[in-house]
PDB file of N, CA and C in Angstrom:
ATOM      1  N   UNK A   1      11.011  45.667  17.243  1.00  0.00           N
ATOM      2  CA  UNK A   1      11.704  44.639  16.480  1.00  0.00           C
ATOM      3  C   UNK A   1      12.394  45.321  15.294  1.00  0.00           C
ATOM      4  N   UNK A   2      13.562  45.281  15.028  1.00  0.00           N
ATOM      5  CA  UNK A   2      14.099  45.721  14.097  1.00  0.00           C
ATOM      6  C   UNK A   2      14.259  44.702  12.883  1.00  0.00           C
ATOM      7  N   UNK A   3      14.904  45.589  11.719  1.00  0.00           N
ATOM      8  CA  UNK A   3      14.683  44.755  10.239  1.00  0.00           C
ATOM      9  C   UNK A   3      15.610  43.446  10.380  1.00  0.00           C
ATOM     10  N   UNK A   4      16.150  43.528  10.957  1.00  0.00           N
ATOM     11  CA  UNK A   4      17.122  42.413  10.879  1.00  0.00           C
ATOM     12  C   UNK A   4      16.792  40.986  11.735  1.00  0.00           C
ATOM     13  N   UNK A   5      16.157  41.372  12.601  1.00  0.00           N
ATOM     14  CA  UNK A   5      15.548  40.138  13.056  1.00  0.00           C
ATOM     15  C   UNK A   5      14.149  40.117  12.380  1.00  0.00           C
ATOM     16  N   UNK A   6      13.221  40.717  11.863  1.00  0.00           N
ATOM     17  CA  UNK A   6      11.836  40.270  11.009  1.00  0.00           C
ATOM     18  C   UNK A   6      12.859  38.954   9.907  1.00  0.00           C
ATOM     19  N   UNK A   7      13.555  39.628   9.337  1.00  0.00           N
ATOM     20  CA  UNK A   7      14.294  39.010   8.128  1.00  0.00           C
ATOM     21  C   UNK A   7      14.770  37.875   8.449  1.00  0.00           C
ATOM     22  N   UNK A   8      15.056  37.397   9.539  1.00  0.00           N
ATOM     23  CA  UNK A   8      15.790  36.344   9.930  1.00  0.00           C
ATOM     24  C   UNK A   8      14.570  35.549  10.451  1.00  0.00           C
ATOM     25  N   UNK A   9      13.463  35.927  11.123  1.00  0.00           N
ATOM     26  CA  UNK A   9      12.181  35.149  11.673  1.00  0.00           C
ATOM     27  C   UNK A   9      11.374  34.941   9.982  1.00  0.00           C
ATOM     28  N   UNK A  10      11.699  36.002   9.039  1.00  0.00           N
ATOM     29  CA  UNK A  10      10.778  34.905   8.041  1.00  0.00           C
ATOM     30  C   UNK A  10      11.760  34.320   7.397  1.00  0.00           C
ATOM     31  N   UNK A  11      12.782  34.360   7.568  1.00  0.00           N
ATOM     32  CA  UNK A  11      13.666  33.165   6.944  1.00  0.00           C
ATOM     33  C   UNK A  11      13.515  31.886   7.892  1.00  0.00           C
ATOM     34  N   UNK A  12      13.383  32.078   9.237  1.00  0.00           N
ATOM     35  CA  UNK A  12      12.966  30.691  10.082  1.00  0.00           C
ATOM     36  C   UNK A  12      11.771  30.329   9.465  1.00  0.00           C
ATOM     37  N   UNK A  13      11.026  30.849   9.498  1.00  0.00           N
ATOM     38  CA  UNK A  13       9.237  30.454   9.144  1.00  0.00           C
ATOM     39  C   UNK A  13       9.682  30.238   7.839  1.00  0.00           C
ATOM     40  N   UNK A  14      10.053  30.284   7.077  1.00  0.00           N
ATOM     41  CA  UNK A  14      10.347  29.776   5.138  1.00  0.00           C
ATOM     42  C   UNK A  14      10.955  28.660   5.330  1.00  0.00           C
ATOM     43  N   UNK A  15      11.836  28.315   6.029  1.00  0.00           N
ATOM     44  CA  UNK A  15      12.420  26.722   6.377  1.00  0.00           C
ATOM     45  C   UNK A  15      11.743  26.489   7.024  1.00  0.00           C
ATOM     46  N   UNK A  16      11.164  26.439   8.192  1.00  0.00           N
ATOM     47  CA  UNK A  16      10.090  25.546   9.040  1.00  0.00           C
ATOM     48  C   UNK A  16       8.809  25.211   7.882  1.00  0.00           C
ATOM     49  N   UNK A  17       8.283  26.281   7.285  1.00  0.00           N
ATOM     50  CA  UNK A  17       7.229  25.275   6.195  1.00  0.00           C
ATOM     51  C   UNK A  17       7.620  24.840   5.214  1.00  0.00           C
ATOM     52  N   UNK A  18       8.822  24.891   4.896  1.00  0.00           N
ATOM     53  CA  UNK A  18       9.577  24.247   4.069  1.00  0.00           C
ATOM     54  C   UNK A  18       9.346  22.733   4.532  1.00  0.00           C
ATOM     55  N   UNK A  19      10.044  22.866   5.525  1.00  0.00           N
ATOM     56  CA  UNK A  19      10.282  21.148   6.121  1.00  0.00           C
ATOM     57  C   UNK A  19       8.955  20.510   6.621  1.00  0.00           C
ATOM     58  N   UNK A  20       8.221  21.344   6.471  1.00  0.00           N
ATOM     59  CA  UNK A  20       6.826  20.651   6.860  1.00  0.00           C
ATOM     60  C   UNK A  20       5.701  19.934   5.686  1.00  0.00           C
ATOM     61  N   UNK A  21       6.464  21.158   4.355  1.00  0.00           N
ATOM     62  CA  UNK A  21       5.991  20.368   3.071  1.00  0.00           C
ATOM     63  C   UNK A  21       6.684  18.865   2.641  1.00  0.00           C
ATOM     64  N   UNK A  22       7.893  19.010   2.968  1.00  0.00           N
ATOM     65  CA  UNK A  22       8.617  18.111   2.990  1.00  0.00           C
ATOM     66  C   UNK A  22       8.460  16.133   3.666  1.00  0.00           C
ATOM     67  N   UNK A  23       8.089  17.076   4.752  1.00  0.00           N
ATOM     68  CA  UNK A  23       7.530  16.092   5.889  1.00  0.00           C
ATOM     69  C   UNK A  23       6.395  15.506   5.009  1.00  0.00           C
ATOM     70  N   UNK A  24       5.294  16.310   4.522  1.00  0.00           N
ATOM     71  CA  UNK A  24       3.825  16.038   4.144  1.00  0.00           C
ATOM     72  C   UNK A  24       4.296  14.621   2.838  1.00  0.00           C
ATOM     73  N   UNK A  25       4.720  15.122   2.200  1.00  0.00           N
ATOM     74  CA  UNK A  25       5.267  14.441   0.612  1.00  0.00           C
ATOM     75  C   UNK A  25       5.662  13.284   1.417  1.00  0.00           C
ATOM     76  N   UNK A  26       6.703  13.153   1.813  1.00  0.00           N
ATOM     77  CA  UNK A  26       7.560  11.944   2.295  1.00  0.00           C
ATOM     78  C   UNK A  26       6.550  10.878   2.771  1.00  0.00           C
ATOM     79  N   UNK A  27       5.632  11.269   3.718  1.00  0.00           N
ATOM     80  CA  UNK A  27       4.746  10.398   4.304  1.00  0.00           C
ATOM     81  C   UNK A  27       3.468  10.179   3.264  1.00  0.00           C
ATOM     82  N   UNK A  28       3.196  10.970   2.073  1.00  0.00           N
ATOM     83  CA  UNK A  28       2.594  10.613   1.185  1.00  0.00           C
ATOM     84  C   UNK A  28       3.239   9.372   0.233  1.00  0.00           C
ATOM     85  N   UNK A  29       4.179  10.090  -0.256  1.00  0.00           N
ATOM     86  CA  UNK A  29       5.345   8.597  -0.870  1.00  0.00           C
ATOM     87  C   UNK A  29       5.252   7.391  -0.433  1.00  0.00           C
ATOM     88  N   UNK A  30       4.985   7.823   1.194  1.00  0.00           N
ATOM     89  CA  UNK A  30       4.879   5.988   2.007  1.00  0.00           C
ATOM     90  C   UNK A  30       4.075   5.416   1.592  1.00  0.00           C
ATOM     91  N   UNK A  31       2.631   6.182   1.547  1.00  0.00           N
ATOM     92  CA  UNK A  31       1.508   6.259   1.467  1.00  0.00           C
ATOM     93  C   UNK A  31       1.245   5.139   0.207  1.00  0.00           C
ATOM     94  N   UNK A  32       1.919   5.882  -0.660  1.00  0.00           N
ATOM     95  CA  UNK A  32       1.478   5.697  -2.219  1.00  0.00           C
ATOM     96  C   UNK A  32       2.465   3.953  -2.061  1.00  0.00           C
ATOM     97  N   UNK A  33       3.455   3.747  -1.933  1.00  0.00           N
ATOM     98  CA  UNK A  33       3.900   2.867  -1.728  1.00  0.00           C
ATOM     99  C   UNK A  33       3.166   1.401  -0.934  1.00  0.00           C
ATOM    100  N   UNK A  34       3.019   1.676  -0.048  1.00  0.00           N
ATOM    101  CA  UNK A  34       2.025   0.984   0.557  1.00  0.00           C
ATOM    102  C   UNK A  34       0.867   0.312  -0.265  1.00  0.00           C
ATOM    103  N   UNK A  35      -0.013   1.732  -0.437  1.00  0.00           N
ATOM    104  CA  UNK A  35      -0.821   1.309  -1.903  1.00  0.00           C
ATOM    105  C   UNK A  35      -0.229   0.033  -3.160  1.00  0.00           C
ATOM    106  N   UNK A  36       0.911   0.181  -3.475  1.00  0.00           N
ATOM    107  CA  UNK A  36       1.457  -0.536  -4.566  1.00  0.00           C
ATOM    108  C   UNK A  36       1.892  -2.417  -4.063  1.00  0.00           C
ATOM    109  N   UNK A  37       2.241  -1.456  -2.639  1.00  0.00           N
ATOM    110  CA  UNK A  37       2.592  -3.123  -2.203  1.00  0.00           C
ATOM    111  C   UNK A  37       1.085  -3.668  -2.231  1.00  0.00           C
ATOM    112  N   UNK A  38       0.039  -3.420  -1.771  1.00  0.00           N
ATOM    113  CA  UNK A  38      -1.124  -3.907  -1.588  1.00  0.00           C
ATOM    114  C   UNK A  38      -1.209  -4.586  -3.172  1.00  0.00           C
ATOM    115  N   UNK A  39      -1.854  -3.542  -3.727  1.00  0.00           N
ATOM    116  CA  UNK A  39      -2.010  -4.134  -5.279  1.00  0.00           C
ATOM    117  C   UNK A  39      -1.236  -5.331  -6.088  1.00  0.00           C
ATOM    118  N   UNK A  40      -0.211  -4.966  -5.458  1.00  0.00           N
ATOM    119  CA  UNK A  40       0.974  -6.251  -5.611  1.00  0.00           C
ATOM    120  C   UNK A  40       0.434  -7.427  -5.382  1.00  0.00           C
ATOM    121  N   UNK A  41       0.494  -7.423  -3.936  1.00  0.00           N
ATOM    122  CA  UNK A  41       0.118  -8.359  -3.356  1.00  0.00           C
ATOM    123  C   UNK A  41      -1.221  -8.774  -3.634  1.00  0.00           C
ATOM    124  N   UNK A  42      -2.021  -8.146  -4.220  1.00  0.00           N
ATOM    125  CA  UNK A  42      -3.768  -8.641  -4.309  1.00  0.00           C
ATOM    126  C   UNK A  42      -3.401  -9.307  -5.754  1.00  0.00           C
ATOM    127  N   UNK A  43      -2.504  -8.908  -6.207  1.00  0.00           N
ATOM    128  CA  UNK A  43      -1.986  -9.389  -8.081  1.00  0.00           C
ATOM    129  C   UNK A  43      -1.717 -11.111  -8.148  1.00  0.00           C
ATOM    130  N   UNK A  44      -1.192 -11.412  -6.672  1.00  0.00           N
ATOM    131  CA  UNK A  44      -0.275 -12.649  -7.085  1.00  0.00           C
ATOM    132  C   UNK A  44      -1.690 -14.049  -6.813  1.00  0.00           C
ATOM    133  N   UNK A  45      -2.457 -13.878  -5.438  1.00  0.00           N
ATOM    134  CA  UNK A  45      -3.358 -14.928  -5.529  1.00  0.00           C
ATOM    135  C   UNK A  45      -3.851 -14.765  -6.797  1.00  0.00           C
ATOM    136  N   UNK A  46      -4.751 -13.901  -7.406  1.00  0.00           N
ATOM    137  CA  UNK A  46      -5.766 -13.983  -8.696  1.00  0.00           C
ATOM    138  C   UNK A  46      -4.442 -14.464  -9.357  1.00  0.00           C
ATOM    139  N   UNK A  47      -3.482 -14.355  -9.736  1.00  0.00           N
ATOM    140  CA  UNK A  47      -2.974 -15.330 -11.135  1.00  0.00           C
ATOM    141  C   UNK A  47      -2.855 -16.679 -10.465  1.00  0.00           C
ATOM    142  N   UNK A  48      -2.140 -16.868  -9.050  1.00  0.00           N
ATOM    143  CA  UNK A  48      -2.010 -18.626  -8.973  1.00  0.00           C
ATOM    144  C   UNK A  48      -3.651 -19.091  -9.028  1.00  0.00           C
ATOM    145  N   UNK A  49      -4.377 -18.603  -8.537  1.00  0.00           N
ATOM    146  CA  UNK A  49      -6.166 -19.102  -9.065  1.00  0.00           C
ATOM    147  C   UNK A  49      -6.427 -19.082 -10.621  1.00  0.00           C
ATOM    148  N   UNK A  50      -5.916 -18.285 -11.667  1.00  0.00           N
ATOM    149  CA  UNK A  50      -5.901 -18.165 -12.695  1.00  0.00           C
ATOM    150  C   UNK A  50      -5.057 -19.297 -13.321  1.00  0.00           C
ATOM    151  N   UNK A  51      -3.903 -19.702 -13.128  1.00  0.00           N
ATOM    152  CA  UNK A  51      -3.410 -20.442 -13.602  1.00  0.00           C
ATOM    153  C   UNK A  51      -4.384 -22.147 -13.173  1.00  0.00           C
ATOM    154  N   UNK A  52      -4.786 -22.178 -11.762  1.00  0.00           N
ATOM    155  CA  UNK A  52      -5.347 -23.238 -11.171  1.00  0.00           C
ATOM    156  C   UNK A  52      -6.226 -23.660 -11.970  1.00  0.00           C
ATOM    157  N   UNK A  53      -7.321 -22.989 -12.290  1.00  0.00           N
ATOM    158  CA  UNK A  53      -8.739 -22.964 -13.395  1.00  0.00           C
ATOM    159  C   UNK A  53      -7.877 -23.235 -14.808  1.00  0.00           C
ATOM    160  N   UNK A  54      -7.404 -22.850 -15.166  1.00  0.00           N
ATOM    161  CA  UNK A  54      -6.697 -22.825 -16.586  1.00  0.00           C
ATOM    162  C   UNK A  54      -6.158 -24.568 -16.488  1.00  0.00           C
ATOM    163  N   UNK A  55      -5.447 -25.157 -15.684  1.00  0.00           N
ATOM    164  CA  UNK A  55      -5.203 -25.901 -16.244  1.00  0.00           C
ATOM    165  C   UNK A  55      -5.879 -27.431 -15.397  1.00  0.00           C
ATOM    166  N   UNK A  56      -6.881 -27.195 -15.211  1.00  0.00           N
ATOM    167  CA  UNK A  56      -8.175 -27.827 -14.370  1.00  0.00           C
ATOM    168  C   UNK A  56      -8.420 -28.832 -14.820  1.00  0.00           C
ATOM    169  N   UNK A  57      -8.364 -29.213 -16.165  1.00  0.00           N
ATOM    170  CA  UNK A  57      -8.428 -30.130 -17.044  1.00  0.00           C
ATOM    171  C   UNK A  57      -7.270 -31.537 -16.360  1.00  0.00           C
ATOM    172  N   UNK A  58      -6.259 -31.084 -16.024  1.00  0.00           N
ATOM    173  CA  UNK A  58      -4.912 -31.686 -15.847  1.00  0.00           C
ATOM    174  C   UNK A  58      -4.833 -32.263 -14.886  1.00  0.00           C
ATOM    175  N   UNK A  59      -6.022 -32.407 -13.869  1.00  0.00           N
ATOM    176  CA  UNK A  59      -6.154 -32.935 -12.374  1.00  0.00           C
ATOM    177  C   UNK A  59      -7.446 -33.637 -11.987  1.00  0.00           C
ATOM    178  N   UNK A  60      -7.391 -33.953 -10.810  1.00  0.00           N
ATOM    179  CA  UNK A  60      -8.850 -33.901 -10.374  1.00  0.00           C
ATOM    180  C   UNK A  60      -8.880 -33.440  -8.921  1.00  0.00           C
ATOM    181  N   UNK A  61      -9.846 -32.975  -8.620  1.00  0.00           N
ATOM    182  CA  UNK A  61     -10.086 -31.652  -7.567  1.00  0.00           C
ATOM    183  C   UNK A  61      -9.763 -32.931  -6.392  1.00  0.00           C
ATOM    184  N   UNK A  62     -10.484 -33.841  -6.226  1.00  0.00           N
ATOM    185  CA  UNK A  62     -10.653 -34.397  -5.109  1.00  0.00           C
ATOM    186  C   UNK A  62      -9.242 -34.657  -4.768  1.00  0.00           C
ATOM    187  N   UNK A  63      -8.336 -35.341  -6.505  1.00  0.00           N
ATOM    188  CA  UNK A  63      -7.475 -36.156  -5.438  1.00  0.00           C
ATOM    189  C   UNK A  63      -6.152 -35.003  -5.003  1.00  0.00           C
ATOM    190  N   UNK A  64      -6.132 -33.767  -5.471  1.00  0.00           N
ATOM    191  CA  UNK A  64      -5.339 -33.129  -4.878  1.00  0.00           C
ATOM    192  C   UNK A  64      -5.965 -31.875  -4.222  1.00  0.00           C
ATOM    193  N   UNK A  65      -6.721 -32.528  -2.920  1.00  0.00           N
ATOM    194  CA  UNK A  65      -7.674 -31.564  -2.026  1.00  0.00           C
ATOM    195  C   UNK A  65      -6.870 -31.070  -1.366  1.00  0.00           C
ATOM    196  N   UNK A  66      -5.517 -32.197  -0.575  1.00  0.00           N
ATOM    197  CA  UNK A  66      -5.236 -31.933   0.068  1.00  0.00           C
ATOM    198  C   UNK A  66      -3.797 -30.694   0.308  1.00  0.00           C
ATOM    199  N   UNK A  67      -3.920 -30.439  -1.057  1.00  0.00           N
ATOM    200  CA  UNK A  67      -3.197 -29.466  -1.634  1.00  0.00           C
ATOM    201  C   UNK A  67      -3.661 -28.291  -1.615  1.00  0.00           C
ATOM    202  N   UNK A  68      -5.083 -27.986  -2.072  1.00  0.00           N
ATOM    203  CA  UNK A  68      -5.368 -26.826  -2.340  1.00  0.00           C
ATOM    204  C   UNK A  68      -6.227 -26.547  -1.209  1.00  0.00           C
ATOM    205  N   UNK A  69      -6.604 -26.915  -0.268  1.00  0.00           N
ATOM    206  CA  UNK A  69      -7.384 -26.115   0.962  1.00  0.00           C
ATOM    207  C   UNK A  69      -6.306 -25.406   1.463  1.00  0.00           C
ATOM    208  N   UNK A  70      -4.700 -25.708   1.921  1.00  0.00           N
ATOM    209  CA  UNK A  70      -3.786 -25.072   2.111  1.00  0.00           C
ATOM    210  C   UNK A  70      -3.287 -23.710   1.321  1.00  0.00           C
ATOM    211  N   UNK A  71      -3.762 -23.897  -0.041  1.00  0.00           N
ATOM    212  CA  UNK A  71      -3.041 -22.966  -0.868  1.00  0.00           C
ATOM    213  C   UNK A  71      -4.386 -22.191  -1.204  1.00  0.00           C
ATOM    214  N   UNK A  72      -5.290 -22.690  -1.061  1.00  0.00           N
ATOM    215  CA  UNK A  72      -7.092 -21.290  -0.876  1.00  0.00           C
ATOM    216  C   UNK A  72      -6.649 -20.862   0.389  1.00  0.00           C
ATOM    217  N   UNK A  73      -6.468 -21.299   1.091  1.00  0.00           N
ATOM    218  CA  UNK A  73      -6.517 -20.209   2.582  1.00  0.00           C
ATOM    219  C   UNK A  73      -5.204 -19.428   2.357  1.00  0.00           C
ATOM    220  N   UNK A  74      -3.944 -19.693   2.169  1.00  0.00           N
ATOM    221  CA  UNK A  74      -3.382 -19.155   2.007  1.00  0.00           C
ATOM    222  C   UNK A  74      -3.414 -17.584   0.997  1.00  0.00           C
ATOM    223  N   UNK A  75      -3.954 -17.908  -0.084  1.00  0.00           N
ATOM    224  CA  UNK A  75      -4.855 -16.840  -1.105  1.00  0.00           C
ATOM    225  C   UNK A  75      -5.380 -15.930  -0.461  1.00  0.00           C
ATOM    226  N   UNK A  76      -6.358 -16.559   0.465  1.00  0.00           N
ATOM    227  CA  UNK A  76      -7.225 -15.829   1.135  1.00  0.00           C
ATOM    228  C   UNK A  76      -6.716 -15.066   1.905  1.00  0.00           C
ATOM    229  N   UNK A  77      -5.500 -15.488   2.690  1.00  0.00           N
ATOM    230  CA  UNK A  77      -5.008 -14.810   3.542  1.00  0.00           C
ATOM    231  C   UNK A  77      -4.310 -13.414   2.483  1.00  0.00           C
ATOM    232  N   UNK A  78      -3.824 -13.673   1.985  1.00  0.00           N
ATOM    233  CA  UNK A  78      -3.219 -12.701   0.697  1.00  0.00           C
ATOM    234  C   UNK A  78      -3.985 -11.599   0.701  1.00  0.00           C
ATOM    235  N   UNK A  79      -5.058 -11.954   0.348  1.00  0.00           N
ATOM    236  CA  UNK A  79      -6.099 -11.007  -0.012  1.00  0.00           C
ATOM    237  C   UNK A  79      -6.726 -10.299   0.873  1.00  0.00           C
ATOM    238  N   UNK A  80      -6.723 -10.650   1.652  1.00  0.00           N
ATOM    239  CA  UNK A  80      -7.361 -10.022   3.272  1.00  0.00           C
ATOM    240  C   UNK A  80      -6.076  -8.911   3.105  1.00  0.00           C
ATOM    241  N   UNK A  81      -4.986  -8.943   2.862  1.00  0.00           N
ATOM    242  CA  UNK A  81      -3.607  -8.916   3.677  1.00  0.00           C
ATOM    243  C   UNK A  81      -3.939  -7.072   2.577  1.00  0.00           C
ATOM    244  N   UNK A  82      -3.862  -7.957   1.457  1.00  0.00           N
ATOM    245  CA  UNK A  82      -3.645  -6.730   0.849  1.00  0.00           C
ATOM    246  C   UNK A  82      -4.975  -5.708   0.282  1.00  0.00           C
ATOM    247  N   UNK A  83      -6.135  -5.960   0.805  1.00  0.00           N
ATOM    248  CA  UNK A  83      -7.110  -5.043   1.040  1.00  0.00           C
ATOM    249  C   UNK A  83      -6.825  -4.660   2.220  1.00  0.00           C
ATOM    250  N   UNK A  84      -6.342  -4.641   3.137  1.00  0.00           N
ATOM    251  CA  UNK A  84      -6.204  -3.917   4.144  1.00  0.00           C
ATOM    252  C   UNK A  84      -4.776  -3.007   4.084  1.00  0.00           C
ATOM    253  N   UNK A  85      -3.894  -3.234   3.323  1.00  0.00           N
ATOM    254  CA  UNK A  85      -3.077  -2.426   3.082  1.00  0.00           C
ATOM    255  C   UNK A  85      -3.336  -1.453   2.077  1.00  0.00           C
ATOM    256  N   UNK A  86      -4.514  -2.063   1.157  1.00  0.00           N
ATOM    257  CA  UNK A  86      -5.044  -0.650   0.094  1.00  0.00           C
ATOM    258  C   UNK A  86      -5.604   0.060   1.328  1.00  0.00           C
ATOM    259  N   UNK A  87      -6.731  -0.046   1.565  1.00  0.00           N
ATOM    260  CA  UNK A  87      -7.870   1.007   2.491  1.00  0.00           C
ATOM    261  C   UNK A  87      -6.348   1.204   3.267  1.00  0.00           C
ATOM    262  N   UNK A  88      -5.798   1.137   4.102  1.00  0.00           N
ATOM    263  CA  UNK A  88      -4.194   1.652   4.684  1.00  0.00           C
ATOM    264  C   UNK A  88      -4.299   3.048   3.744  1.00  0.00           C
ATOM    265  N   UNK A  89      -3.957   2.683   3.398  1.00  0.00           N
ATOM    266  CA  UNK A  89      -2.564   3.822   2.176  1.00  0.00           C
ATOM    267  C   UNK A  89      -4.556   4.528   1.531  1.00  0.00           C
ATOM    268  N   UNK A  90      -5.308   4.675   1.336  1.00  0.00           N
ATOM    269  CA  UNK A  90      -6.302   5.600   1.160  1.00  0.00           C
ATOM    270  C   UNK A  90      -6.709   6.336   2.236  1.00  0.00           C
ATOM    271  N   UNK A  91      -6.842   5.712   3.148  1.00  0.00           N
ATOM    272  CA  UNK A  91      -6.604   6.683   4.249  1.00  0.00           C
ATOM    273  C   UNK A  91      -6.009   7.640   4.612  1.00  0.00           C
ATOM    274  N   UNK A  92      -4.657   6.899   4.260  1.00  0.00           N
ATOM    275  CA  UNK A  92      -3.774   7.951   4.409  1.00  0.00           C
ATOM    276  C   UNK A  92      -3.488   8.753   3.628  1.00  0.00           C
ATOM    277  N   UNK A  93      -3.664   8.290   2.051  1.00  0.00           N
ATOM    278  CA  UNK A  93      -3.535   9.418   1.523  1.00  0.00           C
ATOM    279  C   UNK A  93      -4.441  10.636   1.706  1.00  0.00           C
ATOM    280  N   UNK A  94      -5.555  10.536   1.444  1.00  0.00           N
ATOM    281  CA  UNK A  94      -6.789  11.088   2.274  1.00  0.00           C
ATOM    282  C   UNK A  94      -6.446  12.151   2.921  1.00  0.00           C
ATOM    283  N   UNK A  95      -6.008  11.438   4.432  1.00  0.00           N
ATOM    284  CA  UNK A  95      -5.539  12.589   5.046  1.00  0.00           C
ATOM    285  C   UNK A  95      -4.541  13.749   4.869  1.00  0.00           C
ATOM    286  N   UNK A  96      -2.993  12.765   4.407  1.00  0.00           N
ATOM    287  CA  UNK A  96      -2.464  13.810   3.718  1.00  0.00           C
ATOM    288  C   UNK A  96      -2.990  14.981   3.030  1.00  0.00           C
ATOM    289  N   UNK A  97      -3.637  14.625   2.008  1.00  0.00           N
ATOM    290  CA  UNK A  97      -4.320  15.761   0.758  1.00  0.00           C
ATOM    291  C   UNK A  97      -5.260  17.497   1.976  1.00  0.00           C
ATOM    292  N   UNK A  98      -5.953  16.543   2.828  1.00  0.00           N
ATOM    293  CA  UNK A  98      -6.366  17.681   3.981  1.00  0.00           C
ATOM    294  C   UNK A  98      -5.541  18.427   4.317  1.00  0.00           C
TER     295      UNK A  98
END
């Protein structure tokens, strides 16, 4: 093998792990993103429940039941939604970091 092709094979191998660090980050970014949407999303039920309790005084539970079993499950669903998109994105980051 002469000098001129070594030089040119570690210039391939310097861009190939180049683009592989590249690769790694990018799918970490997702990663981390993901994460944020979760948190996001786990952010918005706890304030409409926060606001609900806060102004509790202003209602009565029974006569607008038929309001809020729709809008608790819905919460709930929220929250399911976005614990599973945290543990998501820890995982993955996780792996990434390996």
């Amino acid at each position: 093998m002469n000098p001129a092709d070594k030089s040119e094979l570690a210039a391939n191998l310097d861009t190939m792990t180049f683009n592989e660090v590249q690769l790694v980050l990018a799918e970490k970014r997702t990663a981390l993103s993901t994460l944020r949407t979760g948190i996001a999303i786990f952010a918005f039920p706890l304030s409409v429940l926060s606001v609900l309790i806060a102004t509790s005084k202003s209602y009565n539970f029974s006569e607008v039941l038929h309001w809020m079993i729709p809008l608790l499950l819905l919460n709930l669903g929220l929250i399911v939604l976005a614990i599973y998109l945290i543990v998501l994105a820890f995982r993955r980051i996780r792996h990434y970091d390996r």
